[in-house]
C-alpha atoms as a PDB file:
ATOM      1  CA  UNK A   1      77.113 107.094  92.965  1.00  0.00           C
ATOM      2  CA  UNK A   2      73.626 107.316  94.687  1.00  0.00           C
ATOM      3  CA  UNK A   3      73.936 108.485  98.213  1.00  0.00           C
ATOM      4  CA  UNK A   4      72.260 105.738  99.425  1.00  0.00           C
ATOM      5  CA  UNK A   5      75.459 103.372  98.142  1.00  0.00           C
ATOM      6  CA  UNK A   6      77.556 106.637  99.105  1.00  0.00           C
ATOM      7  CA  UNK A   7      76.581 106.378 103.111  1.00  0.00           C
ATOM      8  CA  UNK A   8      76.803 102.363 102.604  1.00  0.00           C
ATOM      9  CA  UNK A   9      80.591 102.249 101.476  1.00  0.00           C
ATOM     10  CA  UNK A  10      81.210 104.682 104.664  1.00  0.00           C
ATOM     11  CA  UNK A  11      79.523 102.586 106.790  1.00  0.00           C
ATOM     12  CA  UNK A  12      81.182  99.617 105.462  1.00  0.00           C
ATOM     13  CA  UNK A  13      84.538 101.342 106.431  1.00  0.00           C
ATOM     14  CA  UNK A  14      83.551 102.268 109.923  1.00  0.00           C
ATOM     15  CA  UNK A  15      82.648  98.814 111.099  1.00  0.00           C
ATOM     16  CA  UNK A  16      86.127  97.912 109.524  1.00  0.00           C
ATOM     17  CA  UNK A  17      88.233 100.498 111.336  1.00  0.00           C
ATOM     18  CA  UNK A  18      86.341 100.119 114.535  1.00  0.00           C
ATOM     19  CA  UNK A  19      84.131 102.600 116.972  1.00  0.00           C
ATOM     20  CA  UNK A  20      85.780 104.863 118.915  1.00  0.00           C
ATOM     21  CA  UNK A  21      85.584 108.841 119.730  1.00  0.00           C
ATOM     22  CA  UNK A  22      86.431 112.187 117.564  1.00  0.00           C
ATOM     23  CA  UNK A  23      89.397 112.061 115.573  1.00  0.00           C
ATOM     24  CA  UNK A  24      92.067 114.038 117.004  1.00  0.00           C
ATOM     25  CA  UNK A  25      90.976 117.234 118.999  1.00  0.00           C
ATOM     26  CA  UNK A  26      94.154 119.676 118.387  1.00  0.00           C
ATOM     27  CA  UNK A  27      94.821 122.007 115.432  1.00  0.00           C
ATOM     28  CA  UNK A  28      98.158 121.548 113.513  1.00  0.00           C
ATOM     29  CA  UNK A  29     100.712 124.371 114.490  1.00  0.00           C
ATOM     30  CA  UNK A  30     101.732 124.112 110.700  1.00  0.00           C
ATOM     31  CA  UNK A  31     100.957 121.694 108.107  1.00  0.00           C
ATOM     32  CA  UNK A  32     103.315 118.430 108.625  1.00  0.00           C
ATOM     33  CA  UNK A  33     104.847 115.733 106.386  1.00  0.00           C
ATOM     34  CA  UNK A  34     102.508 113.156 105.260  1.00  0.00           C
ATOM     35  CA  UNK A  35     101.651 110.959 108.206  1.00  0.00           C
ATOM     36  CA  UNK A  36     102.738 107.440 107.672  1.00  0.00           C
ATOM     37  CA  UNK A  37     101.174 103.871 109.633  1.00  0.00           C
ATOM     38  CA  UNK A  38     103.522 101.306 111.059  1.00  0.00           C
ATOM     39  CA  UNK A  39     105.583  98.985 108.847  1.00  0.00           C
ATOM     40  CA  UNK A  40     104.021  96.061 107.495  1.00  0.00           C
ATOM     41  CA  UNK A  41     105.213  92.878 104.663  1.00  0.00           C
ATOM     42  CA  UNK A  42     103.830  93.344 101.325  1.00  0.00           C
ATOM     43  CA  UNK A  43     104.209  90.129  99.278  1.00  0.00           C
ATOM     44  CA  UNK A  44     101.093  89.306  97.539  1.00  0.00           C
ATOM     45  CA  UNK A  45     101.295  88.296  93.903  1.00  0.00           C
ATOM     46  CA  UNK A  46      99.554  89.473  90.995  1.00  0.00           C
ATOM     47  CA  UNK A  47      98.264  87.857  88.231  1.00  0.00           C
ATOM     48  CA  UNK A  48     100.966  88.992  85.851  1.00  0.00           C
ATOM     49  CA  UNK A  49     103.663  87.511  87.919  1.00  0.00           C
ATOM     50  CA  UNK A  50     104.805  90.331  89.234  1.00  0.00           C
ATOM     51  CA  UNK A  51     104.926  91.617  93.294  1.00  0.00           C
ATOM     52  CA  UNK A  52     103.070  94.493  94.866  1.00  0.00           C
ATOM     53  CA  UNK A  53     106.723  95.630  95.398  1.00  0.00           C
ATOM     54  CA  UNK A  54     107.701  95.185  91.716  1.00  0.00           C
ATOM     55  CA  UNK A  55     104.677  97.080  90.474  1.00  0.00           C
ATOM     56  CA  UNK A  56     105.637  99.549  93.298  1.00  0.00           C
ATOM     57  CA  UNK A  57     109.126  99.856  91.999  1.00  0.00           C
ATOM     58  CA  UNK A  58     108.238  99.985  88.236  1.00  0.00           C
ATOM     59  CA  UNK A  59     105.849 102.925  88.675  1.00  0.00           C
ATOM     60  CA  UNK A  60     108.698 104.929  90.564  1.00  0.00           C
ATOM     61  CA  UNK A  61     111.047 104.516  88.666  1.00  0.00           C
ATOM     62  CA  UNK A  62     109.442 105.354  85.308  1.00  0.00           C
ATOM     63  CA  UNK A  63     110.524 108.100  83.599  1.00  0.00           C
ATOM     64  CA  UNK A  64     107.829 108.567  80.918  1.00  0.00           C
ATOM     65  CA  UNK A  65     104.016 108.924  80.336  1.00  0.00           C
ATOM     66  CA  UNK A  66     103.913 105.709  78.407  1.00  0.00           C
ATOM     67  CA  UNK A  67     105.780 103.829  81.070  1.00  0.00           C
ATOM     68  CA  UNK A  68     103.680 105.042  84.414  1.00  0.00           C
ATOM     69  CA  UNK A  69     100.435 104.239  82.411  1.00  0.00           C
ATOM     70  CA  UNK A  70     101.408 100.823  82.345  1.00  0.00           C
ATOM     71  CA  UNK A  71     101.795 100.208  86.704  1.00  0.00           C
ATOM     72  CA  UNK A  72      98.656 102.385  87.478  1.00  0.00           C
ATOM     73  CA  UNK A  73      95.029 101.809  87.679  1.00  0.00           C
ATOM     74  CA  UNK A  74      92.417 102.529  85.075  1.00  0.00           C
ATOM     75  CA  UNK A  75      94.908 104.405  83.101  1.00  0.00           C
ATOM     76  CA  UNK A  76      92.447 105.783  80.377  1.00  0.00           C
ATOM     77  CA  UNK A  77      90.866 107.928  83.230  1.00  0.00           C
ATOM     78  CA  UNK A  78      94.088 108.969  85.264  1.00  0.00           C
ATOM     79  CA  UNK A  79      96.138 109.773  82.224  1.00  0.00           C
ATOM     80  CA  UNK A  80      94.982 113.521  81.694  1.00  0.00           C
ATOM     81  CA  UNK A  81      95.373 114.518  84.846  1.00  0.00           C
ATOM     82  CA  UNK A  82      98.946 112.135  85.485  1.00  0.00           C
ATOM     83  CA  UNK A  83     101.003 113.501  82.683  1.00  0.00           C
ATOM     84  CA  UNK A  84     100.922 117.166  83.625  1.00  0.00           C
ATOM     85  CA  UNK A  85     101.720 116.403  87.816  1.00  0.00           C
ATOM     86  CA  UNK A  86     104.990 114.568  86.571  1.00  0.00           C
ATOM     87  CA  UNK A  87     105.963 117.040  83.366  1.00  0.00           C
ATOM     88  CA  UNK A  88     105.084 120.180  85.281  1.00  0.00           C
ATOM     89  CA  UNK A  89     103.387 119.354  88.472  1.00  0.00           C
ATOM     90  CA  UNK A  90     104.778 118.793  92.120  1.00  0.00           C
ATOM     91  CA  UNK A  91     105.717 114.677  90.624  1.00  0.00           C
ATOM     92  CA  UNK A  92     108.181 116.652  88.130  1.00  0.00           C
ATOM     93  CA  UNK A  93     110.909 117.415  90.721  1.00  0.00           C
ATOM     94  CA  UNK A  94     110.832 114.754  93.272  1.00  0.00           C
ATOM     95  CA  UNK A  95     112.891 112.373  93.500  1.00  0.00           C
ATOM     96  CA  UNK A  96     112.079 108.942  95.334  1.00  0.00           C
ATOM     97  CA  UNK A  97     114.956 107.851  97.632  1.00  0.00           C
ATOM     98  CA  UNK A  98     113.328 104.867  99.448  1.00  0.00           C
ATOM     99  CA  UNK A  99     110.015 102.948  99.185  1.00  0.00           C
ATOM    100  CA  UNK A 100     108.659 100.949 102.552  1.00  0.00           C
ATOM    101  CA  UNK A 101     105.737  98.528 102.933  1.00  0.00           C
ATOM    102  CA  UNK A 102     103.627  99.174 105.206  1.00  0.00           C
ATOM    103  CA  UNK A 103     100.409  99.015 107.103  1.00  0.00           C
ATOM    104  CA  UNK A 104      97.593  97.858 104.395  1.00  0.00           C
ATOM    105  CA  UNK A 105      94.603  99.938 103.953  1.00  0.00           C
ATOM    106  CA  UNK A 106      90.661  98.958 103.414  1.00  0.00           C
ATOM    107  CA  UNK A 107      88.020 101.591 101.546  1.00  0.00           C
ATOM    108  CA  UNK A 108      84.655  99.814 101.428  1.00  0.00           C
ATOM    109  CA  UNK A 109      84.828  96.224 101.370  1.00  0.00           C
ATOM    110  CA  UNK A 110      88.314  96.503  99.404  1.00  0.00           C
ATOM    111  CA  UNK A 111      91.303  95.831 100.962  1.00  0.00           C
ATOM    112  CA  UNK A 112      94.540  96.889  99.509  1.00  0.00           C
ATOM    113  CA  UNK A 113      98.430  97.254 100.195  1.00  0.00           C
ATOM    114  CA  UNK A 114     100.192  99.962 100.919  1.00  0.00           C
ATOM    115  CA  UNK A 115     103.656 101.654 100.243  1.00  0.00           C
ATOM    116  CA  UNK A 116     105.272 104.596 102.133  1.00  0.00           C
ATOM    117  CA  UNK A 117     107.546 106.881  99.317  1.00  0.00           C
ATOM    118  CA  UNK A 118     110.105 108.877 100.888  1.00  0.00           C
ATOM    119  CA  UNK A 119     111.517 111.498  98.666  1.00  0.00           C
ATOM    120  CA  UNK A 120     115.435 112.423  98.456  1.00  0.00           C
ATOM    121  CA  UNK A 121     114.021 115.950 100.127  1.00  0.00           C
ATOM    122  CA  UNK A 122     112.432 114.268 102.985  1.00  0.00           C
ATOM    123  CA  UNK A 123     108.772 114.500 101.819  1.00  0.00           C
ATOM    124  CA  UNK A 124     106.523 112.080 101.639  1.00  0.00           C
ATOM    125  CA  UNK A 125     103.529 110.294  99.646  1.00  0.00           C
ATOM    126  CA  UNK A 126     101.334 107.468  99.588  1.00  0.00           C
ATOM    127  CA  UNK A 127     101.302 104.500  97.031  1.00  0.00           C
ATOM    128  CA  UNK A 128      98.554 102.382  97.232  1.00  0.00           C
ATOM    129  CA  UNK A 129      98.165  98.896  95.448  1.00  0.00           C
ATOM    130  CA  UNK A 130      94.754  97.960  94.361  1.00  0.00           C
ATOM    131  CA  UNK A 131      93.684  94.868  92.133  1.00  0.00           C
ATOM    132  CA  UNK A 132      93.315  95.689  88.500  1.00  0.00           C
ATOM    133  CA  UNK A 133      93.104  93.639  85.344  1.00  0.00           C
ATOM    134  CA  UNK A 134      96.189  91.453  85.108  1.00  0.00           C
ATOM    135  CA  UNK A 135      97.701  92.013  88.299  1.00  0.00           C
ATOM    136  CA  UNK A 136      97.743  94.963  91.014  1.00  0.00           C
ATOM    137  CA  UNK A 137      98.015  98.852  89.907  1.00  0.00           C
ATOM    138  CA  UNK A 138      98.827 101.991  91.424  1.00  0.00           C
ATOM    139  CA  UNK A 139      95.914 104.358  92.664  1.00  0.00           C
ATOM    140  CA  UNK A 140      97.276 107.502  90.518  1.00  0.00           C
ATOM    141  CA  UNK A 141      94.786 109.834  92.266  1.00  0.00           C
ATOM    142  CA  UNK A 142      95.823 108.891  95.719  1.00  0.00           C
ATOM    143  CA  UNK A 143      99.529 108.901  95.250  1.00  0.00           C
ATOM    144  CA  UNK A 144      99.018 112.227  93.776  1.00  0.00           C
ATOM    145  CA  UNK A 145      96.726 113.235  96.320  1.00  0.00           C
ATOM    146  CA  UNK A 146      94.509 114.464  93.304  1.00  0.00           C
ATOM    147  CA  UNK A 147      92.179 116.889  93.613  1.00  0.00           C
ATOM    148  CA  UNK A 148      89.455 117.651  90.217  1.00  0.00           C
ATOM    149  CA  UNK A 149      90.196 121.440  90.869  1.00  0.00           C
ATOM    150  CA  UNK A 150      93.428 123.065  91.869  1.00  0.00           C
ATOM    151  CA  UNK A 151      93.374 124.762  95.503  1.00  0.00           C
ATOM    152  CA  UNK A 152      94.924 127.598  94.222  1.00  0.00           C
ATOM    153  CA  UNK A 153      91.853 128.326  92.160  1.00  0.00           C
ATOM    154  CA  UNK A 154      89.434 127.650  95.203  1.00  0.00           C
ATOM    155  CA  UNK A 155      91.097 130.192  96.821  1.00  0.00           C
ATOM    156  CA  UNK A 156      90.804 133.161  94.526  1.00  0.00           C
ATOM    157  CA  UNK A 157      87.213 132.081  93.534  1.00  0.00           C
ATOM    158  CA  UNK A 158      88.510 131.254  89.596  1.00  0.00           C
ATOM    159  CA  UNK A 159      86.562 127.632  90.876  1.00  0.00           C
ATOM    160  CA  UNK A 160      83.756 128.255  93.238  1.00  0.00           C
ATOM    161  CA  UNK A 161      83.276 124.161  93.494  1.00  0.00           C
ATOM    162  CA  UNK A 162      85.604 120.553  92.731  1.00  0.00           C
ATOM    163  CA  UNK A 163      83.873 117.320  93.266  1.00  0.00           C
ATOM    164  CA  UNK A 164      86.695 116.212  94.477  1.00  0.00           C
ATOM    165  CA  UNK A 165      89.942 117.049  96.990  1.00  0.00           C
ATOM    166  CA  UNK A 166      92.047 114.423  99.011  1.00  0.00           C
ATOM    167  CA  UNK A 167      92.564 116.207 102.401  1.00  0.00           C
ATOM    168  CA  UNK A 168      93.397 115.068 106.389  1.00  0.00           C
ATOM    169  CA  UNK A 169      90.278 116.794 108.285  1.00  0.00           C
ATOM    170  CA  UNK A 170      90.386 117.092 111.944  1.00  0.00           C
ATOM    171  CA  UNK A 171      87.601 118.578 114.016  1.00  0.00           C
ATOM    172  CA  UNK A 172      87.673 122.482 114.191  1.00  0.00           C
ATOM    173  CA  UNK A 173      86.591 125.436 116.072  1.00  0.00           C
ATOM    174  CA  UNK A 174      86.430 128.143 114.042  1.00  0.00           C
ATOM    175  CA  UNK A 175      82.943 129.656 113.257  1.00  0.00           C
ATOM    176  CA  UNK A 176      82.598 132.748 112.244  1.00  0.00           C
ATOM    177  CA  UNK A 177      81.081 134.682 108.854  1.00  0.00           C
ATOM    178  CA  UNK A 178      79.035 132.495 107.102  1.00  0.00           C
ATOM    179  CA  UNK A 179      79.549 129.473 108.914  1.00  0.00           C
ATOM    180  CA  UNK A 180      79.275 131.065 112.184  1.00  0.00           C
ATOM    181  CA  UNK A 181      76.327 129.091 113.768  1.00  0.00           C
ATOM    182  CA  UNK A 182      78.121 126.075 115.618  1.00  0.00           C
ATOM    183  CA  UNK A 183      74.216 124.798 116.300  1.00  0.00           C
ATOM    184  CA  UNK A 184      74.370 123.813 112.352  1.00  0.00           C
ATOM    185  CA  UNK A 185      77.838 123.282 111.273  1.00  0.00           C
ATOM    186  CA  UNK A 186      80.563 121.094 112.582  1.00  0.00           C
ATOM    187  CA  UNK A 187      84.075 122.923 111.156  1.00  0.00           C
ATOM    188  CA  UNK A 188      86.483 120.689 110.381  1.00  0.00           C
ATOM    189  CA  UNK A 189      90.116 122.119 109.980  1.00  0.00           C
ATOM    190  CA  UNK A 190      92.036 120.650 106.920  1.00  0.00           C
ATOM    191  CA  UNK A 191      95.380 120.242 106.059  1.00  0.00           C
ATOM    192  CA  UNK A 192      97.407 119.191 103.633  1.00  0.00           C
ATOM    193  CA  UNK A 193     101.220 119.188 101.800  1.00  0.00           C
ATOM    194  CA  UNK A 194     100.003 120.849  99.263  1.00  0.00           C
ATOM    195  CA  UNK A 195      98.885 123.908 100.886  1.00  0.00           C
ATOM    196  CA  UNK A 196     100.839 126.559 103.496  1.00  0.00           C
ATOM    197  CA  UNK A 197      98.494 126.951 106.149  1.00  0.00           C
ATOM    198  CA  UNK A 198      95.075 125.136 106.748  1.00  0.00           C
ATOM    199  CA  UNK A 199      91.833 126.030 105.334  1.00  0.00           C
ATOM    200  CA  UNK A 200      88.411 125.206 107.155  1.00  0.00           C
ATOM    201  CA  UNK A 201      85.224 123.031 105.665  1.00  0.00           C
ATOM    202  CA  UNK A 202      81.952 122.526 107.019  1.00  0.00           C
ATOM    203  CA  UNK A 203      79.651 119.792 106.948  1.00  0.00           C
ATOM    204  CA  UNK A 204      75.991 120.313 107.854  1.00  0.00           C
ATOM    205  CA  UNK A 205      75.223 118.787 111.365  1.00  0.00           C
ATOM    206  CA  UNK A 206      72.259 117.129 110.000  1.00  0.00           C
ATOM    207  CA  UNK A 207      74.468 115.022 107.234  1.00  0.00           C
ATOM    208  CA  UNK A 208      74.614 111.211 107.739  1.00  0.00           C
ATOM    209  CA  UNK A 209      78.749 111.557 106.992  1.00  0.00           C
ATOM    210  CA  UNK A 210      79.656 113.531 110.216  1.00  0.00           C
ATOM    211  CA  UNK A 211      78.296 110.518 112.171  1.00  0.00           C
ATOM    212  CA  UNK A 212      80.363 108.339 110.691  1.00  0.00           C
ATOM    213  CA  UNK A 213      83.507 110.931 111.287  1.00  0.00           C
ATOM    214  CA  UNK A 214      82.724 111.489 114.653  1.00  0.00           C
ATOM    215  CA  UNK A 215      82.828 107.435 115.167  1.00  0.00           C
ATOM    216  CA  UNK A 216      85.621 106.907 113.114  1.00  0.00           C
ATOM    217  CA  UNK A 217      88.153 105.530 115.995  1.00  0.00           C
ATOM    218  CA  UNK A 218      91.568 107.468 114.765  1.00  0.00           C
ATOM    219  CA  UNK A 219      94.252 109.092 116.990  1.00  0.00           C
ATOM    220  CA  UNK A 220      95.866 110.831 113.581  1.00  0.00           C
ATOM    221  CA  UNK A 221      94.119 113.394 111.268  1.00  0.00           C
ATOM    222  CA  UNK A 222      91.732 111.431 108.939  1.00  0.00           C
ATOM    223  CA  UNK A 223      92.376 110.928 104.698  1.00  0.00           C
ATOM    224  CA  UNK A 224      89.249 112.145 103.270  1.00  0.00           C
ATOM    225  CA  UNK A 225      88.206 112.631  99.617  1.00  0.00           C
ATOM    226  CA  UNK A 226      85.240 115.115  99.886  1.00  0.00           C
ATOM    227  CA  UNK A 227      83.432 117.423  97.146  1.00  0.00           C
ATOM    228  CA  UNK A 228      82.923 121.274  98.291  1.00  0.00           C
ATOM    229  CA  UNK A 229      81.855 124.401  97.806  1.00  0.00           C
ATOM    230  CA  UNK A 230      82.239 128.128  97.970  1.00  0.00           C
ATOM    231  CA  UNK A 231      79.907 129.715  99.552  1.00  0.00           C
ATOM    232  CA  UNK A 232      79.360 133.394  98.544  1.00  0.00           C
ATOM    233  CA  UNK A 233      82.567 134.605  98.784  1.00  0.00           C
ATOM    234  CA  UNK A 234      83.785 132.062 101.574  1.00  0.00           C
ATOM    235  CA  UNK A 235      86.437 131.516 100.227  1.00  0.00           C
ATOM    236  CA  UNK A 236      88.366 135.036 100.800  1.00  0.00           C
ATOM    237  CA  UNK A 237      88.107 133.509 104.180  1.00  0.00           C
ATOM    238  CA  UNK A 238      89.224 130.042 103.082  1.00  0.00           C
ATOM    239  CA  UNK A 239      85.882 128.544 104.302  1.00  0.00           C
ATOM    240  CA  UNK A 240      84.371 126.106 102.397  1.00  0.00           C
ATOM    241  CA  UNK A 241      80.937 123.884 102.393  1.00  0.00           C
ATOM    242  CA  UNK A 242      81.174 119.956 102.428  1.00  0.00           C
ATOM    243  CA  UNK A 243      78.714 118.792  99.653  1.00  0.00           C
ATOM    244  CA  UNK A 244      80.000 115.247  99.977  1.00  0.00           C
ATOM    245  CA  UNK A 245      82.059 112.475 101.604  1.00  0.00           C
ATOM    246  CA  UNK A 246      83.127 110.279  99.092  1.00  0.00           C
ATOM    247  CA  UNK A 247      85.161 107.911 101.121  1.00  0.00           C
ATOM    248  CA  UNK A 248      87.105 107.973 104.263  1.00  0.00           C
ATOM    249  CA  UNK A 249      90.250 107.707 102.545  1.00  0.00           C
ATOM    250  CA  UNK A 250      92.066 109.142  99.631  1.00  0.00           C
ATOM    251  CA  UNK A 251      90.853 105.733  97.517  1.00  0.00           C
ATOM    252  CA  UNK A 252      87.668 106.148  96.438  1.00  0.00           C
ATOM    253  CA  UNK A 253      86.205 102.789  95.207  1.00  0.00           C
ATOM    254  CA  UNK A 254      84.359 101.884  92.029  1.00  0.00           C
END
């Protein structure tokens, strides 16, 4: 994706959600369940016959590879990365207990329904319905809140970049080692379930994207999918360069 189209699809999304000030000021005590919007009907029908909820339903309950690859979008790209998250991964031991429609969600000019998954443990993830060939599909990568690179390999440098991570960001104060100068950076503190404690990105004052963050009219912690970067060894400090905003939401579209 040229940046040009990059900075258009954000923009796209901002006159969507509305103008408004910084997304929300305070840093997380300790990371928190995923964050959910208010309830709203799903009942569009796909092509295939079948509802949003029915596609919903079908993809949670599946029980094998073959099975989930049928409910999800562009399955051919999704399915190396979706069979080890539910053999081995964090899908392997939950267990869904309820599924709620709710609020829908836009990324770019693309609109799409949404579905909140509560897990017999309490936790919680996101299932969002976008239009595919046939009928509506799952967005694997969002549900899973996929990132290219495991954090866990961020953190002790095996990775020193991923071109992609599905985080919430809300504005930070910390600046210190190599992001110290607050004249060039903005710090942005990110959480999310599938990390302890928070870790801390950057994004160059001077980058188009942190305008559109800083207008971004949200009173929760913002879904991002961004592409970063250690810098040096940053990342014994969990510090980390923004090389990228991909969308302002965990679906990135086509």
């Amino acid at each position: 994706m040229t940046p040009a189209r990059k900075f258009l699809m954000l923009g796209s999304l901002l006159a969507a959600l509305g103008a408004g000030g910084w997304f929300a000021l305070k840093r997380p005590a300790a990371v928190a369940a995923e964050p959910l919007p208010a309830a709203s009907p799903a009942a569009a029908v796909a092509d295939d016959g079948l509802s949003s909820r029915a596609v919903a339903d079908n993809f949670t309950r599946a029980t094998t590879q073959a099975e989930r690859l049928k409910w999800v979008r562009q399955p051919d790209a999704v399915a190396a990365a979706m069979e080890p998250f539910f053999s081995s991964g964090k899908g392997a031991a939950e267990v869904v207990a309820k599924l709620d429609a709710i609020a829908p969600g836009s990324a770019g000019d693309l609109a799409y329904e949404r579905f909140a998954v509560t897990m017999a443990d309490g936790t919680r993830r996101l299932l969002c319905l976008l239009p595919a060939a046939g009928g509506v599909r799952v967005d694997f990568k969002a549900y899973a809140r996929h990132g290219s690179v495991a954090w866990s390999d961020l953190l002790d440098g095996q990775a020193k970049e991923a071109g992609e991570m599905r985080v919430f960001i809300e504005k930070g104060d910390y600046y210190n080692f190599g992001f110290k100068h607050e004249v060039r950076w903005q710090c942005l503190t990110v959480t999310t379930p599938d990390l302890d404690v928070p870790v801390w990105l950057y994004l160059a004052r001077t980058d188009p994207a942190l305008k559109v963050l800083e207008e971004t009219n949200s009173l929760k912690p913002l879904r991002v999918t961004v592409a970063v970067r250690a810098v040096g060894d940053s990342h014994l400090r969990r510090q980390f360069e923004i090389v990228a905003v991909h969308a302002v939401d965990w679906v990135v579209p086509d």
